[in-house]
Protein backbone atom coordinates (compact mmCIF):
# COMPACT_ATOMS: atom_id res chain seq x y z
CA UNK A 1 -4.84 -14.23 2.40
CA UNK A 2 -8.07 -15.53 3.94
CA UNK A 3 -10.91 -12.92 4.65
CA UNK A 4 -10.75 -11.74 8.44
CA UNK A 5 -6.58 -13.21 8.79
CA UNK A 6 -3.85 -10.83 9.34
CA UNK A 7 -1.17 -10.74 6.57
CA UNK A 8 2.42 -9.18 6.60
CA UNK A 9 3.60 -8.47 3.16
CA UNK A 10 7.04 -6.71 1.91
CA UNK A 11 7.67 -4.08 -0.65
CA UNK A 12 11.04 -3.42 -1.99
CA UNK A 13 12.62 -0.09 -2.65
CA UNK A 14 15.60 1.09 -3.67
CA UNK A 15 17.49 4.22 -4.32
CA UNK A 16 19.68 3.79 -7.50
CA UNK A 17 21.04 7.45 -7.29
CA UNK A 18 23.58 8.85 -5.86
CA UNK A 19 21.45 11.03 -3.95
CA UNK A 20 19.42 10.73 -0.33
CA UNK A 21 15.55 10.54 -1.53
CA UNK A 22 13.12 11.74 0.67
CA UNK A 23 9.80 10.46 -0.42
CA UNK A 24 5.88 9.18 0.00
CA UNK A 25 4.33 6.09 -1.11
CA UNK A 26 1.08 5.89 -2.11
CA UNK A 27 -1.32 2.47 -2.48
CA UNK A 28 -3.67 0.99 -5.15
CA UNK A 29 -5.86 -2.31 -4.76
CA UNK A 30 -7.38 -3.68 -7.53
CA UNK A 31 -10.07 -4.61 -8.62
CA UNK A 32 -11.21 -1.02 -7.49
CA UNK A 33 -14.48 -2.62 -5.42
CA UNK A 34 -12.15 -4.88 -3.47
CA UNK A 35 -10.59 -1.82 -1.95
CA UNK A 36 -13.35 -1.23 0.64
CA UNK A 37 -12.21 -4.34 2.35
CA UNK A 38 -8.97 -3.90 2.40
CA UNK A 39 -7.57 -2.75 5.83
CA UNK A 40 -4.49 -1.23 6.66
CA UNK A 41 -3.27 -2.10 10.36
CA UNK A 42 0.60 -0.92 9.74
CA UNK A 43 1.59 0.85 6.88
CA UNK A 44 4.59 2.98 5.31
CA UNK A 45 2.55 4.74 3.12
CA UNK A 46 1.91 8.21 3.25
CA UNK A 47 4.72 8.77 6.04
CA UNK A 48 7.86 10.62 4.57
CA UNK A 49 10.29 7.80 3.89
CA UNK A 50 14.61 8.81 3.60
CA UNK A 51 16.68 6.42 1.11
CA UNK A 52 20.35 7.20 1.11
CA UNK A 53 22.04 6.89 -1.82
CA UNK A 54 22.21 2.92 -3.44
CA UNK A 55 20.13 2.24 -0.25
CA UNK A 56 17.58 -0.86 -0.41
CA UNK A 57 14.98 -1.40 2.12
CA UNK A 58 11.94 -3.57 2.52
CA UNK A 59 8.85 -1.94 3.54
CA UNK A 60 6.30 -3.67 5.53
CA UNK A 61 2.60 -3.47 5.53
CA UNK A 62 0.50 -5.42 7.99
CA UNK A 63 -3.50 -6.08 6.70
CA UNK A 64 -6.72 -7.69 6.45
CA UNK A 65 -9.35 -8.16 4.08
CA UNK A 66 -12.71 -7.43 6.31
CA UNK A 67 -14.67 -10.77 6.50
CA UNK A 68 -17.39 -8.89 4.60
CA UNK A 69 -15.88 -9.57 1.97
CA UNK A 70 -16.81 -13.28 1.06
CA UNK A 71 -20.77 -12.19 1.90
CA UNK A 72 -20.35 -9.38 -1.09
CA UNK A 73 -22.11 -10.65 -3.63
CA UNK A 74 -20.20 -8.33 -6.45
CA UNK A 75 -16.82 -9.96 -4.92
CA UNK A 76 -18.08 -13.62 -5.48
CA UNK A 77 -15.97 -13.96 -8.61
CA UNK A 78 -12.75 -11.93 -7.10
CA UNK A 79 -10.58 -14.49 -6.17
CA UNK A 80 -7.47 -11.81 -6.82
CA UNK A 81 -6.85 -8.55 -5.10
CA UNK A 82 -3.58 -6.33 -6.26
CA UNK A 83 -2.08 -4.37 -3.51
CA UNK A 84 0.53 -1.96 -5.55
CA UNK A 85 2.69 0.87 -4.32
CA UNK A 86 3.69 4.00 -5.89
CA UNK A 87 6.70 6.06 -4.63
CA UNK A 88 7.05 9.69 -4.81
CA UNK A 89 9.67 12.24 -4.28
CA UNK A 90 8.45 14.72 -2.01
CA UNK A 91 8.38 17.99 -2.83
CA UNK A 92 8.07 20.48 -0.06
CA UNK A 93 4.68 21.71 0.76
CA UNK A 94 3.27 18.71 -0.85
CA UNK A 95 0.58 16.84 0.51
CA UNK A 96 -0.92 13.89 -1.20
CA UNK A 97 -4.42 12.81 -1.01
CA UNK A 98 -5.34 10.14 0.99
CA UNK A 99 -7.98 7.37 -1.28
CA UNK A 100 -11.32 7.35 -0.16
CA UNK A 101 -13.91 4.71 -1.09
CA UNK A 102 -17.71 5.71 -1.11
């Protein structure tokens, strides 16, 4: 992905129960620094997601890294960001945090 271009990537998930899932997906990026640039435009996370039972479904996200980025002088030597997902059942009542950068 090039600094200031849109990107649409796909995350798999699947349901190998026998049970409808109701869940939330969290995100990572990595290195940790990198995540300040990253920029969500469409995303899945943090919205209740449903999987029936044996159900498989690709989630999009649609991003850009901020063209900041390649004037950072601490990312000069990043020339890898991880974007990772983490699902969770949702429990009711439940309300995850949201990642902040400062």
């Amino acid at each position: 992905v090039v600094p200031g271009e849109t990107a649409l990537a796909f995350y798999k998930a699947k349901n190998p129960t026998d049970k409808p899932i109701i869940g939330i997906s969290t995100y990572n990026v990595v290195p940790f620094e990198a995540g300040q640039y990253f920029n969500k435009i469409q995303c899945f996370c943090f919205e209740e997601q449903r999987l029936n039972p044996q159900e498989e479904v690709d989630m999009p996200v649609f991003f850009y890294i901020d063209p900041e980025f390649a004037e950072d002088p601490k990312m000069a030597k990043v020339d890898l960001i991880t974007l990772s997902y983490t699902f969770f059942e949702a429990k009711e009542g439940q309300k995850l945090p949201l990642p902040g950068y400062h």
